[in-house]
Protein backbone atom coordinates (compact mmCIF):
# COMPACT_ATOMS: atom_id res chain seq x y z
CA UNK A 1 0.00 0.00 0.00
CA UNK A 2 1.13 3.30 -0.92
CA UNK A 3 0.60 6.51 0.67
CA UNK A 4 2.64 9.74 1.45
CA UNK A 5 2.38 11.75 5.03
CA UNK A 6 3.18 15.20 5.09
CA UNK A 7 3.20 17.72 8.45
CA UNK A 8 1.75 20.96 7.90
CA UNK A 9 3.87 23.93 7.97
CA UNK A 10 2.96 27.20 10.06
CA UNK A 11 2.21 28.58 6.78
CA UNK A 12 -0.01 25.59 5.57
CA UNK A 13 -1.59 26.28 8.94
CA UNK A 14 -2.63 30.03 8.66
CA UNK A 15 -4.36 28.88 4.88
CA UNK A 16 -6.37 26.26 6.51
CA UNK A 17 -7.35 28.60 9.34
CA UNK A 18 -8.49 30.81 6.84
CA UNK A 19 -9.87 27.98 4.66
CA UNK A 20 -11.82 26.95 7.84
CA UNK A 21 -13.45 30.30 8.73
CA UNK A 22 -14.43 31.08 5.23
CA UNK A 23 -16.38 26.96 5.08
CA UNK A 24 -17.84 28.44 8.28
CA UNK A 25 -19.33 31.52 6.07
CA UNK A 26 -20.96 29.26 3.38
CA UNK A 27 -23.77 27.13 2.99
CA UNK A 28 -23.14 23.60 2.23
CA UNK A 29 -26.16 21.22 1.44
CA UNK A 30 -26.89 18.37 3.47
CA UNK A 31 -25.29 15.30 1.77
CA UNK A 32 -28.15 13.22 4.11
CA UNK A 33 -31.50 12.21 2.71
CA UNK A 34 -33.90 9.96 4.33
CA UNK A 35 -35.43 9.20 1.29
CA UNK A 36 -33.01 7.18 -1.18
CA UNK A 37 -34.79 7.18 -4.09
CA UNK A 38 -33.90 10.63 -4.98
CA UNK A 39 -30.77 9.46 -5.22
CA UNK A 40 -29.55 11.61 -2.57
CA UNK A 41 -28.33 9.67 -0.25
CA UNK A 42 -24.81 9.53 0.15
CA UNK A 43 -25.06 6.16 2.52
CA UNK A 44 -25.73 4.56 -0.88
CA UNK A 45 -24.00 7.03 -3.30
CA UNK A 46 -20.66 7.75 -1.98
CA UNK A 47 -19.99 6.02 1.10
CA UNK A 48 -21.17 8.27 3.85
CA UNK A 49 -22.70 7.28 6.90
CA UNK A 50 -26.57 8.05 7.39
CA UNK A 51 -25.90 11.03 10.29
CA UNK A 52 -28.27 14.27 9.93
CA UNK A 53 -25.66 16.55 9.96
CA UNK A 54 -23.49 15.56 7.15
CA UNK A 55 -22.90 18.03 4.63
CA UNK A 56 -20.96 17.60 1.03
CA UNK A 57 -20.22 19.89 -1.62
CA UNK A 58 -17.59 19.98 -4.72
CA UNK A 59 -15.45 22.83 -5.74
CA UNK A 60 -14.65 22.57 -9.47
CA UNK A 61 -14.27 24.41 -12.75
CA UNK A 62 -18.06 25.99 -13.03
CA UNK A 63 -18.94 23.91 -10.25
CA UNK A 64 -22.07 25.89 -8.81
CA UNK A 65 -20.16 25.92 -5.52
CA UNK A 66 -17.01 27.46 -7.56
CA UNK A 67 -19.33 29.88 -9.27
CA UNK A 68 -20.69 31.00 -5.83
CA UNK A 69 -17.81 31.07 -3.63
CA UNK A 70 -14.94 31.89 -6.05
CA UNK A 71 -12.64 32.73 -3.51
CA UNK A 72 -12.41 29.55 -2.22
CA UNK A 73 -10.83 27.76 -5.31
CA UNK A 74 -8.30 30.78 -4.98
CA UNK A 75 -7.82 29.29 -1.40
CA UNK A 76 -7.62 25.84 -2.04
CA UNK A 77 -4.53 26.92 -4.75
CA UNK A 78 -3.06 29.42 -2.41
CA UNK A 79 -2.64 26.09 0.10
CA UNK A 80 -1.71 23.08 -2.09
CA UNK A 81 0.69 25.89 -3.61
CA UNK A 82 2.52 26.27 -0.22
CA UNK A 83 1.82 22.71 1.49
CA UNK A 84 2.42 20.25 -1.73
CA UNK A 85 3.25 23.02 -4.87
CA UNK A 86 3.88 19.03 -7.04
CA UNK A 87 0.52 17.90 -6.50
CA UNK A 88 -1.78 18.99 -9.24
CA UNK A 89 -5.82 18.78 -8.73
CA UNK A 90 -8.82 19.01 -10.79
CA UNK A 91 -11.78 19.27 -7.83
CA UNK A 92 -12.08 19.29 -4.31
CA UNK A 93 -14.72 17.61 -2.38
CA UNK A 94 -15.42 19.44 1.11
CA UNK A 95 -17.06 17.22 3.52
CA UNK A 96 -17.90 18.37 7.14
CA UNK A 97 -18.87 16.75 9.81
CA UNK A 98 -18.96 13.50 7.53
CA UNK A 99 -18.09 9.91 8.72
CA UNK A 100 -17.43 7.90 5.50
CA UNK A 101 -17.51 3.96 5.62
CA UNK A 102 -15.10 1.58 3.93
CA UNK A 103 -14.95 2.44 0.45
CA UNK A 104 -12.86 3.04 -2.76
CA UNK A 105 -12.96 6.39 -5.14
CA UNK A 106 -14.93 4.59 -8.22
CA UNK A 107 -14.72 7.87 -10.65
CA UNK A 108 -11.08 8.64 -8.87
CA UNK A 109 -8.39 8.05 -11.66
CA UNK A 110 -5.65 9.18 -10.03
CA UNK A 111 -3.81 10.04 -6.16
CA UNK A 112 -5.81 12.06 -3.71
CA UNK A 113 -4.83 14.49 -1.23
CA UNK A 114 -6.59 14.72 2.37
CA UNK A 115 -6.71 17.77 4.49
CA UNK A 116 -8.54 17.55 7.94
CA UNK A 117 -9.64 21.22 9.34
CA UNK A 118 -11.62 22.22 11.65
CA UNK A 119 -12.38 22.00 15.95
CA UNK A 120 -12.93 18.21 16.16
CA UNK A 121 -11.27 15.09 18.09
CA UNK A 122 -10.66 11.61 16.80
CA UNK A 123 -12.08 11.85 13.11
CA UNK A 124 -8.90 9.84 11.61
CA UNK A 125 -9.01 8.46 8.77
CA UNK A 126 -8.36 4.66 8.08
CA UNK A 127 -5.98 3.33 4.81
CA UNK A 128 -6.80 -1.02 4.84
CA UNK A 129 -4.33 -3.18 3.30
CA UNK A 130 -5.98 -6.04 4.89
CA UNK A 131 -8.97 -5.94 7.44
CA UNK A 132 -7.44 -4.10 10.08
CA UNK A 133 -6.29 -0.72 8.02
CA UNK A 134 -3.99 2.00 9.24
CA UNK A 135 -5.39 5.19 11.63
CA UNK A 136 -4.01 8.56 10.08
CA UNK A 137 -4.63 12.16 12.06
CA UNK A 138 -5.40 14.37 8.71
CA UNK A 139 -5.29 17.28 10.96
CA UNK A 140 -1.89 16.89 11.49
CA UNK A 141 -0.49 16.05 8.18
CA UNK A 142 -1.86 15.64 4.88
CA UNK A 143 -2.70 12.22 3.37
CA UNK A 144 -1.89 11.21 -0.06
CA UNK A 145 -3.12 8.05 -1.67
CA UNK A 146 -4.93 6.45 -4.44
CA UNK A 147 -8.43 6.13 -3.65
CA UNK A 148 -9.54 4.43 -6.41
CA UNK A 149 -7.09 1.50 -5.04
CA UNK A 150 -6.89 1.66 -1.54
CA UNK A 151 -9.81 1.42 0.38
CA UNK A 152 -10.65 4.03 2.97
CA UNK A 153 -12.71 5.19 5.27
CA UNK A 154 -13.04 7.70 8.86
CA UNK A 155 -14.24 7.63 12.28
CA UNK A 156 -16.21 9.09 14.89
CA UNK A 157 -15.59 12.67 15.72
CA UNK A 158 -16.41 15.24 18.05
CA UNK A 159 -16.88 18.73 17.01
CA UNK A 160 -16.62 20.75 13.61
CA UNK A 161 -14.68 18.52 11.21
CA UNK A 162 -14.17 19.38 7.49
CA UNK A 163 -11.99 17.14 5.40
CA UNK A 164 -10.58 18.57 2.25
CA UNK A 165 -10.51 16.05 -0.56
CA UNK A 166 -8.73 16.96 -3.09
CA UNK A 167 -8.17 15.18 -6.55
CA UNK A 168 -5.50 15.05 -8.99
């Protein structure tokens, strides 16, 4: 299994902290529906856990999300350009206060990067080679990995967690 840690900088860290306050100004659906066959519900969609607060939203090129929050693409740049400059991304999939079960990346070509911000505890997310899988604090340090080859998933939290997904 391969994946690549990396510790945030103090830099890195004042982007996020700006990243984080400016998630806190938007509205992001609720990624939650109790009612499946509107095909909104990300238990069966994408992975995610049926809690009532879960809330998804993608940031890409005339993304509706991109198209209302502009600035935050320009953020999202601003920070891979100072944490991981190499990496090169097409979206970015904001999650907050998500808990995602084991899964793989089906439409995910290529490596992604993982970002956890926010006021939260526990949250890690898990990397399985085998049945057991690997605990990694992505508020720490970034994650990057393939996720349309490793399987992946997170765990219980307390507090405000978003987790930046970005993908190359």
């Amino acid at each position: 299994m391969e994946y690549k840690l990396k510790k945030y900088s103090e830099k890195d860290l004042e982007i996020l902290n700006t990243i984080q306050e400016e998630l806190d100004k938007i509205y992001i659906c609720k990624s939650f529906s109790s009612n499946p066959k509107k095909g909104l519900n990300h238990a069966v969609k994408t992975g995610t856990t049926g809690q009532v607060e879960a809330r998804q939203t993608l940031f890409t090129k005339n993304s509706k999300s991109e198209v209302r929050y502009p600035h935050m693409m320009k953020l999202f740049n601003k920070f891979i350009d100072c944490h991981m400059p190499s990496f090169k991304f097409e979206s970015v999939y904001v999650n907050k206060n998500t808990v995602c079960k084991k899964h793989i990346d089906s439409k995910n070509c290529s490596n992604t990067l993982l970002v956890g911000v926010g006021n939260y505890e526990n949250g890690f997310t898990i990397l399985y080679e085998d049945e057991d899988g690997i605990e990694f604090d992505i508020k720490e340090t970034s994650l990057l990995f393939n996720g349309s080859k490793i399987y992946h998933s997170s765990t219980d939290f307390s507090g405000t967690r978003y987790s930046l997904v970005f993908f190359g």
